[in-house]
PDB file of N, CA and C in Angstrom:
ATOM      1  N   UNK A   1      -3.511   4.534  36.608  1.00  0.00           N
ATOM      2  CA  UNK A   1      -4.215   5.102  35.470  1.00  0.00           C
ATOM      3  C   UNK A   1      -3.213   5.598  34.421  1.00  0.00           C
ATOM      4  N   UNK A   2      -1.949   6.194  35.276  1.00  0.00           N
ATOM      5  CA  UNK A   2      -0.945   6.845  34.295  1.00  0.00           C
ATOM      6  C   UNK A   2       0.048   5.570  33.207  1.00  0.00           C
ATOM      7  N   UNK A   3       0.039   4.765  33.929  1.00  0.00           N
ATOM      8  CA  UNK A   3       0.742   3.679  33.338  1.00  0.00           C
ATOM      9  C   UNK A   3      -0.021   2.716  32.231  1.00  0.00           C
ATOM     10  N   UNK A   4      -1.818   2.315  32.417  1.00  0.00           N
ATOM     11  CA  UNK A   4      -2.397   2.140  31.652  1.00  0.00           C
ATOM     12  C   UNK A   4      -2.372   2.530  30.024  1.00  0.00           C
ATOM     13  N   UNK A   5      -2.482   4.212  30.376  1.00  0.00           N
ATOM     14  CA  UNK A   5      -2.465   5.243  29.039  1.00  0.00           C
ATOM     15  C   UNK A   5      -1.042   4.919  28.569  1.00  0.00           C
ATOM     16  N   UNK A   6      -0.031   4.878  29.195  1.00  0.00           N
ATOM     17  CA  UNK A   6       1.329   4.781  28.518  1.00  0.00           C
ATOM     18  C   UNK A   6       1.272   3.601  27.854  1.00  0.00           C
ATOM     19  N   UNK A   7       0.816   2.293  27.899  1.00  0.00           N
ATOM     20  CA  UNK A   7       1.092   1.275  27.391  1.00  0.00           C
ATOM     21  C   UNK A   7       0.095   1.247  26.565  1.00  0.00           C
ATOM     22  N   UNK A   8      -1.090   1.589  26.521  1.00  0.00           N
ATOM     23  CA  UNK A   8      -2.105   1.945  25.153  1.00  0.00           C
ATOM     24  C   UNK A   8      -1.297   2.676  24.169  1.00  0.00           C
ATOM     25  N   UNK A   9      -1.227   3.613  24.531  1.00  0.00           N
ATOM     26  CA  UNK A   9       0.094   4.720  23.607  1.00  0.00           C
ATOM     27  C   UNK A   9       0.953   4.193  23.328  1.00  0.00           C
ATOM     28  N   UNK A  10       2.106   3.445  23.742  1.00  0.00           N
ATOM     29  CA  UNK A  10       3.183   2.779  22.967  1.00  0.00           C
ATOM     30  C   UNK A  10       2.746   1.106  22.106  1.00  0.00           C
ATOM     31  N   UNK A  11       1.183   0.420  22.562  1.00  0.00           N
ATOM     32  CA  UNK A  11       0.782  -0.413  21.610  1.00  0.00           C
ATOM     33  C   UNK A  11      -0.032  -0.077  20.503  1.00  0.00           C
ATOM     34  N   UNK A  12      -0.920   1.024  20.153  1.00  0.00           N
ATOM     35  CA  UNK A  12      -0.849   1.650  18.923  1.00  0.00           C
ATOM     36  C   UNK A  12       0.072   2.430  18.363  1.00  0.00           C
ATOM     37  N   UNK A  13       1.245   2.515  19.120  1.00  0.00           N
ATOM     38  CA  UNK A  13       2.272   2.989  18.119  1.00  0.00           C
ATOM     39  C   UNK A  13       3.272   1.679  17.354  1.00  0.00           C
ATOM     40  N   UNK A  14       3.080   0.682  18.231  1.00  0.00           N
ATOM     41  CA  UNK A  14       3.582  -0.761  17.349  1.00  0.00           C
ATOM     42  C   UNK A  14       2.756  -1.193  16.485  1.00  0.00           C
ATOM     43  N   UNK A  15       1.368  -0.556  16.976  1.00  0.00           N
ATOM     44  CA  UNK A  15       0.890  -1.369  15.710  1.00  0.00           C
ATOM     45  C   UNK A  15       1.064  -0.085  14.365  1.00  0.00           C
ATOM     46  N   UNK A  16       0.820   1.164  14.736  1.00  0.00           N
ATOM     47  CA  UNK A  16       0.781   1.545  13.491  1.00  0.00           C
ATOM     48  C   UNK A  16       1.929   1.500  12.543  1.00  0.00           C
ATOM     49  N   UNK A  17       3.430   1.169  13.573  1.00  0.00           N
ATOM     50  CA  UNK A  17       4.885   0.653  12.534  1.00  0.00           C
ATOM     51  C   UNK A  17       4.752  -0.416  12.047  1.00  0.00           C
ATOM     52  N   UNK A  18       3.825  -1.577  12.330  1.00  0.00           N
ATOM     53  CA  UNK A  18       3.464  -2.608  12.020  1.00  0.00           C
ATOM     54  C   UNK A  18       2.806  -2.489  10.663  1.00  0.00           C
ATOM     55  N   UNK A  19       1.388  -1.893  10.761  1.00  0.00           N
ATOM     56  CA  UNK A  19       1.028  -1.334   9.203  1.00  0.00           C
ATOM     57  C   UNK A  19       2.096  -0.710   8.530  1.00  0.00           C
ATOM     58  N   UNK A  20       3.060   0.298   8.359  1.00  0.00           N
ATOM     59  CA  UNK A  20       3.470   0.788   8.058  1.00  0.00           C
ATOM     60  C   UNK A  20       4.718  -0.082   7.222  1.00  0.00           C
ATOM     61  N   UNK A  21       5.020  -1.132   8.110  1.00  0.00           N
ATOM     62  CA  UNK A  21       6.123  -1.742   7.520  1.00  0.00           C
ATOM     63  C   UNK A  21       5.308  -2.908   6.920  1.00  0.00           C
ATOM     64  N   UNK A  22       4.254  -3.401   6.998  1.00  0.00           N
ATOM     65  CA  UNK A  22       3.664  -4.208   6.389  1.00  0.00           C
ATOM     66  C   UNK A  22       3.063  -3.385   4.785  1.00  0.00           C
ATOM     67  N   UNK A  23       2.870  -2.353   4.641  1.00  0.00           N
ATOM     68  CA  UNK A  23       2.389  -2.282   3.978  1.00  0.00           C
ATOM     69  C   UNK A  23       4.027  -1.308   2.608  1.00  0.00           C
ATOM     70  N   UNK A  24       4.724  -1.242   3.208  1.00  0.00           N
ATOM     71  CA  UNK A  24       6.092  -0.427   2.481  1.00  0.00           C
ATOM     72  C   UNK A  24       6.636  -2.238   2.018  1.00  0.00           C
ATOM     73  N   UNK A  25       6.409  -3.266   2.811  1.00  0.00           N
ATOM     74  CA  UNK A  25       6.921  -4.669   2.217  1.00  0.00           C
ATOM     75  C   UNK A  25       6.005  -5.291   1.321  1.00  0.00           C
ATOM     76  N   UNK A  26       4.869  -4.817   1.128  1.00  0.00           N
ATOM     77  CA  UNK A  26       3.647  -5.013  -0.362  1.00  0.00           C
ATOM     78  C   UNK A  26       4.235  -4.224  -1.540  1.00  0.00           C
ATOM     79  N   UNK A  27       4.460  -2.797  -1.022  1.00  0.00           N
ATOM     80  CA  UNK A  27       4.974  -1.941  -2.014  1.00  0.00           C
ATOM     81  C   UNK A  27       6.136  -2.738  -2.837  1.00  0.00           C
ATOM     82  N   UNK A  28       7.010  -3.041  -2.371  1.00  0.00           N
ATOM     83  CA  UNK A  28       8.665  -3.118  -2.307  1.00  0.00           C
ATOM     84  C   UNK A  28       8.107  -4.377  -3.250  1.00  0.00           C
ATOM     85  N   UNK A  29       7.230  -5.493  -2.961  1.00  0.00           N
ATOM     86  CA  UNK A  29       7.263  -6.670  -3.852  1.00  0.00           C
ATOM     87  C   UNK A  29       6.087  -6.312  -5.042  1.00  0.00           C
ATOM     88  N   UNK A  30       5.137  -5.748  -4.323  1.00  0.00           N
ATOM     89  CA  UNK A  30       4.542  -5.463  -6.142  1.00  0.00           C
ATOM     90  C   UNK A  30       5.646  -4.717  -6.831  1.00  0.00           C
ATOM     91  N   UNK A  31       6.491  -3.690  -6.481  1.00  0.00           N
ATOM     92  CA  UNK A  31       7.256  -3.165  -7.523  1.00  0.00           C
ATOM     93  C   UNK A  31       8.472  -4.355  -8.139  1.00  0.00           C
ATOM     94  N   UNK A  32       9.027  -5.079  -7.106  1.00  0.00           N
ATOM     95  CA  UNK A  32       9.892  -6.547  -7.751  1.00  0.00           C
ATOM     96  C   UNK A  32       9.372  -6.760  -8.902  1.00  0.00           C
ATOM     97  N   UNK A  33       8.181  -7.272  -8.409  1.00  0.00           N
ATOM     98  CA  UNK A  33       6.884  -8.466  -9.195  1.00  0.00           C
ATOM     99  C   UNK A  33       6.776  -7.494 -10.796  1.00  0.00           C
ATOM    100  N   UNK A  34       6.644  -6.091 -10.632  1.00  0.00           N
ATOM    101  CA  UNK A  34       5.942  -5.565 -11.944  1.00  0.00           C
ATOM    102  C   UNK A  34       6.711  -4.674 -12.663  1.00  0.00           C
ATOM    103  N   UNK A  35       8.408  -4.708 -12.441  1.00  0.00           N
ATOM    104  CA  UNK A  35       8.893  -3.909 -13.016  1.00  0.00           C
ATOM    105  C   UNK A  35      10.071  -4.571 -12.952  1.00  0.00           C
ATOM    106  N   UNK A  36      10.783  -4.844 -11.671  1.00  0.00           N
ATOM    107  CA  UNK A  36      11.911  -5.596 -12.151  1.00  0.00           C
ATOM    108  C   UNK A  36      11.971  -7.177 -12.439  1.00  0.00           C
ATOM    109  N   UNK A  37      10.815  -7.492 -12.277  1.00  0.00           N
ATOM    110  CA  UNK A  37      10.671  -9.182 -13.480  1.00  0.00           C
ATOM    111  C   UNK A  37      11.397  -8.639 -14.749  1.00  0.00           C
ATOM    112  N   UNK A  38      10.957  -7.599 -15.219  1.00  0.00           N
ATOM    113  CA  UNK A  38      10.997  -7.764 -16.987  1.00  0.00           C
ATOM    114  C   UNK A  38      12.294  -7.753 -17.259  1.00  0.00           C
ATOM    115  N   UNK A  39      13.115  -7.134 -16.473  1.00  0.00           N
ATOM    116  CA  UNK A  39      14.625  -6.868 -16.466  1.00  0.00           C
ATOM    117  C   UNK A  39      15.370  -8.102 -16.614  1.00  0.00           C
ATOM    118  N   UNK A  40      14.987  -9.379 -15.644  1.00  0.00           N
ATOM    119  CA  UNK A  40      15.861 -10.259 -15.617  1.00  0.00           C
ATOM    120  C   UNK A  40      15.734 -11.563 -16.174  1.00  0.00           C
ATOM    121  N   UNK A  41      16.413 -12.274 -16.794  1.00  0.00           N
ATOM    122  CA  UNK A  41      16.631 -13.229 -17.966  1.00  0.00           C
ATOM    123  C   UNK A  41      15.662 -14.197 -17.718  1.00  0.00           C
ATOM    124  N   UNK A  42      15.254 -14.859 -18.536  1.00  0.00           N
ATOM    125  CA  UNK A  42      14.210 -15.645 -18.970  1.00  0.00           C
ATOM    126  C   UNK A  42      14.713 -17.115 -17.887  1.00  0.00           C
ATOM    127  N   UNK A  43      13.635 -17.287 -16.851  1.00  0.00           N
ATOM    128  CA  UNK A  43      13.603 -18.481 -16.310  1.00  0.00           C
ATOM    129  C   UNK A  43      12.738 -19.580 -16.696  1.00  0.00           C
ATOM    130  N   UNK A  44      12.986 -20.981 -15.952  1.00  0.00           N
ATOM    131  CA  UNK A  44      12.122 -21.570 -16.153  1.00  0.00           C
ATOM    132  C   UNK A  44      11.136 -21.792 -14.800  1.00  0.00           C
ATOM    133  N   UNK A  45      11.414 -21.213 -14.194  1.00  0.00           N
ATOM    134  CA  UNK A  45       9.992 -21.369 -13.366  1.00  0.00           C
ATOM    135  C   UNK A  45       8.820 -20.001 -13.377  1.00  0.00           C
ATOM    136  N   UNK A  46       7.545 -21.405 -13.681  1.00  0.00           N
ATOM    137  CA  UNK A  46       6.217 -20.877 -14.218  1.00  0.00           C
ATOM    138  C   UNK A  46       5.942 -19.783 -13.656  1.00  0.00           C
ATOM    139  N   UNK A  47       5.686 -19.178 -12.014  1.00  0.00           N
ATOM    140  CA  UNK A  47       5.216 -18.209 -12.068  1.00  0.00           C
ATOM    141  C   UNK A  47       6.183 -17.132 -12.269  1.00  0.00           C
ATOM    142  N   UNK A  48       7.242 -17.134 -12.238  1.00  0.00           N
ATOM    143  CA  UNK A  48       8.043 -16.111 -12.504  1.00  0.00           C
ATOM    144  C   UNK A  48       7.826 -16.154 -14.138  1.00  0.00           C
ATOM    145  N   UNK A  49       7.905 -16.696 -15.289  1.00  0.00           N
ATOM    146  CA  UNK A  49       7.181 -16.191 -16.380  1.00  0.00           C
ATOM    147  C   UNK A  49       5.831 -15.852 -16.570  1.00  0.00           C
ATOM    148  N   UNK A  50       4.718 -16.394 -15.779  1.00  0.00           N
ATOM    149  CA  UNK A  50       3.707 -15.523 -15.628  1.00  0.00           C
ATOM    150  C   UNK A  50       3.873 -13.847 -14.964  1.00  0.00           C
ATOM    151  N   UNK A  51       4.059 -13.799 -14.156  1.00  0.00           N
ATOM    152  CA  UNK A  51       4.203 -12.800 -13.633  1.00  0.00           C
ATOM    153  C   UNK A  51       5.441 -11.768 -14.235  1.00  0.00           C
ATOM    154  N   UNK A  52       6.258 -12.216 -15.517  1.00  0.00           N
ATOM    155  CA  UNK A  52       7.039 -11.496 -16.435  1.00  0.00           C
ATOM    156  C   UNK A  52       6.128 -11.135 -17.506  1.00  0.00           C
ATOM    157  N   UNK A  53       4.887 -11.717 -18.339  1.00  0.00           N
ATOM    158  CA  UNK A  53       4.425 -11.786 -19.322  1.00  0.00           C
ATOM    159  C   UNK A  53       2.666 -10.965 -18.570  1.00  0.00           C
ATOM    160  N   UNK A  54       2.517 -10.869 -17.608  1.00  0.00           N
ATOM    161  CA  UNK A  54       1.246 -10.290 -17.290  1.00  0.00           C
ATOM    162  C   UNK A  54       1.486  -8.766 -17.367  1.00  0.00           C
ATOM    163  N   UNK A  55       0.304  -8.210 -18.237  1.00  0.00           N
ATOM    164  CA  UNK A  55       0.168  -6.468 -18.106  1.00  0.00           C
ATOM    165  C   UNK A  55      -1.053  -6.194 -17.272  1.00  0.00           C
ATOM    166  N   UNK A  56      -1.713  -6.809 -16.351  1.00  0.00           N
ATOM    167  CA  UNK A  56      -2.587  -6.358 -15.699  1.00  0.00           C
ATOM    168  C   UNK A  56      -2.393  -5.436 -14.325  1.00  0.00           C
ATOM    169  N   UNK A  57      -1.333  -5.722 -13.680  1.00  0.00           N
ATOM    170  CA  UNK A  57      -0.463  -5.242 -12.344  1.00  0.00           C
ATOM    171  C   UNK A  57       0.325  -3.827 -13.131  1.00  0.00           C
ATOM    172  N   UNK A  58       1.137  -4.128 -14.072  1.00  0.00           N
ATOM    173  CA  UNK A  58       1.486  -3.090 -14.766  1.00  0.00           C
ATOM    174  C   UNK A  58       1.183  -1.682 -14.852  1.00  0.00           C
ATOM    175  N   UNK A  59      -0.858  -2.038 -15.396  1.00  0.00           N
ATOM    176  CA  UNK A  59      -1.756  -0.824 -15.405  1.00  0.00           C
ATOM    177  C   UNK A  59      -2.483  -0.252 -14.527  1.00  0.00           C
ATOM    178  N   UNK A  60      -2.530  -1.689 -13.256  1.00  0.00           N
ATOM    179  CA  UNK A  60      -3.624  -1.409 -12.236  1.00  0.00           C
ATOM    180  C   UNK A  60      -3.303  -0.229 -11.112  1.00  0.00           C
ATOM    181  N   UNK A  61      -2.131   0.145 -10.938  1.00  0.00           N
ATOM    182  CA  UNK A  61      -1.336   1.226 -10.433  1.00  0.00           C
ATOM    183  C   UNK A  61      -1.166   2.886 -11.155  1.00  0.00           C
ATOM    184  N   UNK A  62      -1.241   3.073 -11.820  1.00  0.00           N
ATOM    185  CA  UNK A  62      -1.629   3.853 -12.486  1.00  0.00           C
ATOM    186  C   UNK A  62      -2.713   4.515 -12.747  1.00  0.00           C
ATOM    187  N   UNK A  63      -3.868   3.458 -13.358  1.00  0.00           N
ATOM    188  CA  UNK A  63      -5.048   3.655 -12.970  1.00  0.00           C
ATOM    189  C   UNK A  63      -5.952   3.796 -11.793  1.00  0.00           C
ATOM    190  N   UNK A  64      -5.473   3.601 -10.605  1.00  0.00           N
ATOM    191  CA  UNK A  64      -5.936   3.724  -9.516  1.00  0.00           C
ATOM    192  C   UNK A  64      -5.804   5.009  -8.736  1.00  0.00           C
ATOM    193  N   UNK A  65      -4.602   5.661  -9.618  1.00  0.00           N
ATOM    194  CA  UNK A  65      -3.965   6.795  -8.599  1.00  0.00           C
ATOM    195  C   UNK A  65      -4.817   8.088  -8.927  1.00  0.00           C
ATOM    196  N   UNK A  66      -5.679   8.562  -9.987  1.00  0.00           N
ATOM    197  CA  UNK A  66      -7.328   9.113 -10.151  1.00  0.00           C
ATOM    198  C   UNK A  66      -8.120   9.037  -8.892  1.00  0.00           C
ATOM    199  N   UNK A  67      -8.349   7.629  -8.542  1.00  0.00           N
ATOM    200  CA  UNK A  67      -9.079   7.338  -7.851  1.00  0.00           C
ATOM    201  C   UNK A  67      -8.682   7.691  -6.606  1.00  0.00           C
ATOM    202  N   UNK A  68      -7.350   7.442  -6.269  1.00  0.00           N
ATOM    203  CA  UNK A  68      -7.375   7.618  -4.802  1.00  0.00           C
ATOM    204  C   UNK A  68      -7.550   9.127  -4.400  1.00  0.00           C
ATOM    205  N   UNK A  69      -7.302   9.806  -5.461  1.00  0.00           N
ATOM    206  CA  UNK A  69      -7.268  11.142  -5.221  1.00  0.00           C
ATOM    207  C   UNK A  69      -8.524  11.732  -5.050  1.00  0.00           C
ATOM    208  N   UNK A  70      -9.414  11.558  -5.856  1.00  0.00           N
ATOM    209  CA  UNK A  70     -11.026  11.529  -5.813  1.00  0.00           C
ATOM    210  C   UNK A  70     -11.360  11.311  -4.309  1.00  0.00           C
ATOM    211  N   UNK A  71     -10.684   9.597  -3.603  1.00  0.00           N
ATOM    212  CA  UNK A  71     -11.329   9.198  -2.028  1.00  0.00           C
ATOM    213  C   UNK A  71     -10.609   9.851  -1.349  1.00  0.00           C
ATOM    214  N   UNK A  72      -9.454  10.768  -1.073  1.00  0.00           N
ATOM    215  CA  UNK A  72      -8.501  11.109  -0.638  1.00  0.00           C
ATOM    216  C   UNK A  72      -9.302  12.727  -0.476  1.00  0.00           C
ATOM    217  N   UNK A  73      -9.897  13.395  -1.581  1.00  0.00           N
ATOM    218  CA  UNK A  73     -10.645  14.751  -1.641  1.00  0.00           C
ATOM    219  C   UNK A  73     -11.786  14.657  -0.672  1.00  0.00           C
ATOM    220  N   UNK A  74     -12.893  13.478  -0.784  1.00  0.00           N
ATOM    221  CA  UNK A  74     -13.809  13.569  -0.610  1.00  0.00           C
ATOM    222  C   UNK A  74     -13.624  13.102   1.013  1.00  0.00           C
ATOM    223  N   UNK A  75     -12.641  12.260   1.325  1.00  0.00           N
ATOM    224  CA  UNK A  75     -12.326  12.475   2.841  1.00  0.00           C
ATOM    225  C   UNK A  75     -11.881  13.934   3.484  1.00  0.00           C
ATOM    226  N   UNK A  76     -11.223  14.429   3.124  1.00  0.00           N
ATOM    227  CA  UNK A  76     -11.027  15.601   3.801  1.00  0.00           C
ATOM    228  C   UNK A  76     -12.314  16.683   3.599  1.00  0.00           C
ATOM    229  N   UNK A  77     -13.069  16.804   2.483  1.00  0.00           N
ATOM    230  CA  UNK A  77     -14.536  16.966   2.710  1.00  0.00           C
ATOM    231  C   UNK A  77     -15.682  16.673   3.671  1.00  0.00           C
ATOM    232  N   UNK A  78     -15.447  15.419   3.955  1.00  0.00           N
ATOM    233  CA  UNK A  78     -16.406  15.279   4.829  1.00  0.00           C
ATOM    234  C   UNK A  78     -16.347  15.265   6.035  1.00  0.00           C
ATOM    235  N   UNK A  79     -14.306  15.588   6.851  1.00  0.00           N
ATOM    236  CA  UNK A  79     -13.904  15.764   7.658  1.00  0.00           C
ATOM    237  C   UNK A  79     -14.392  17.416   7.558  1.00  0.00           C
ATOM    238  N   UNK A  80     -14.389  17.901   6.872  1.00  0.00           N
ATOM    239  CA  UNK A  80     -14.534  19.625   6.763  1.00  0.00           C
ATOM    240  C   UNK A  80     -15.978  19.830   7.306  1.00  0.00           C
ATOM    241  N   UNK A  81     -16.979  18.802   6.578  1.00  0.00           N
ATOM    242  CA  UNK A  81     -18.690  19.074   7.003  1.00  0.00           C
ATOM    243  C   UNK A  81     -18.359  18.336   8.467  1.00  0.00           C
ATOM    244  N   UNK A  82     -18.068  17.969   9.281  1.00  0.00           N
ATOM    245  CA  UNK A  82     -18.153  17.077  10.118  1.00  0.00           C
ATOM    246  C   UNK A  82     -17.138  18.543  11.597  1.00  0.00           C
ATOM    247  N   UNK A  83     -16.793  18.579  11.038  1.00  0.00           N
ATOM    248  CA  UNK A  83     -16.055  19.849  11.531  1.00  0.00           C
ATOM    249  C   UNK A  83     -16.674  21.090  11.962  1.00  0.00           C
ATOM    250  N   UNK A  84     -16.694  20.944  11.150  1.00  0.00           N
ATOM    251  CA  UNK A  84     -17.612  22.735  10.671  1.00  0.00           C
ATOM    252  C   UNK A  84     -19.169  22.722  10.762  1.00  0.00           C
ATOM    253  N   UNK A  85     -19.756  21.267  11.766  1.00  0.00           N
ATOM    254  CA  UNK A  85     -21.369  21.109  11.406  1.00  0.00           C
ATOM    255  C   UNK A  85     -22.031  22.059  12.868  1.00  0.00           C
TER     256      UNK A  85
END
């Protein structure tokens, strides 16, 4: 039984480094993709000038960070009613 729980416990802990590094290697390339494109000299391959000339990624980060804060409040809210019921 004791050995069961240990290996549950150390495979949600791979997976949650798994999210963790999966999701810090999204970070790391949307920031490539939307900030240091503009920096570097004019190529000729297409999506790398699309993705130099697009302002939609630009704003969509910014604008979102309102929001998360809003879902971010209203979770710990309803952890509070859920708590406290």
């Amino acid at each position: 039984m004791e050995v069961s729980t240990t290996l549950q416990s150390y495979g949600s802990r791979a997976q949650g480094w798994c999210f963790i590094m999966l999701g810090s290697m999204s970070f790391l390339g949307f920031l490539s993709a939307a900030i240091v494109s503009r920096f570097l000299p004019v190529s000729e391959n297409h999506i790398a000038i699309a993705i130099r000339n697009d302002r939609y990624y630009c704003f969509l980060v910014p604008l979102t960070l309102p929001i998360i804060i809003v879902a971010v409040y209203f979770h710990w809210l309803s952890m509070k009613f859920f708590k406290h019921a």
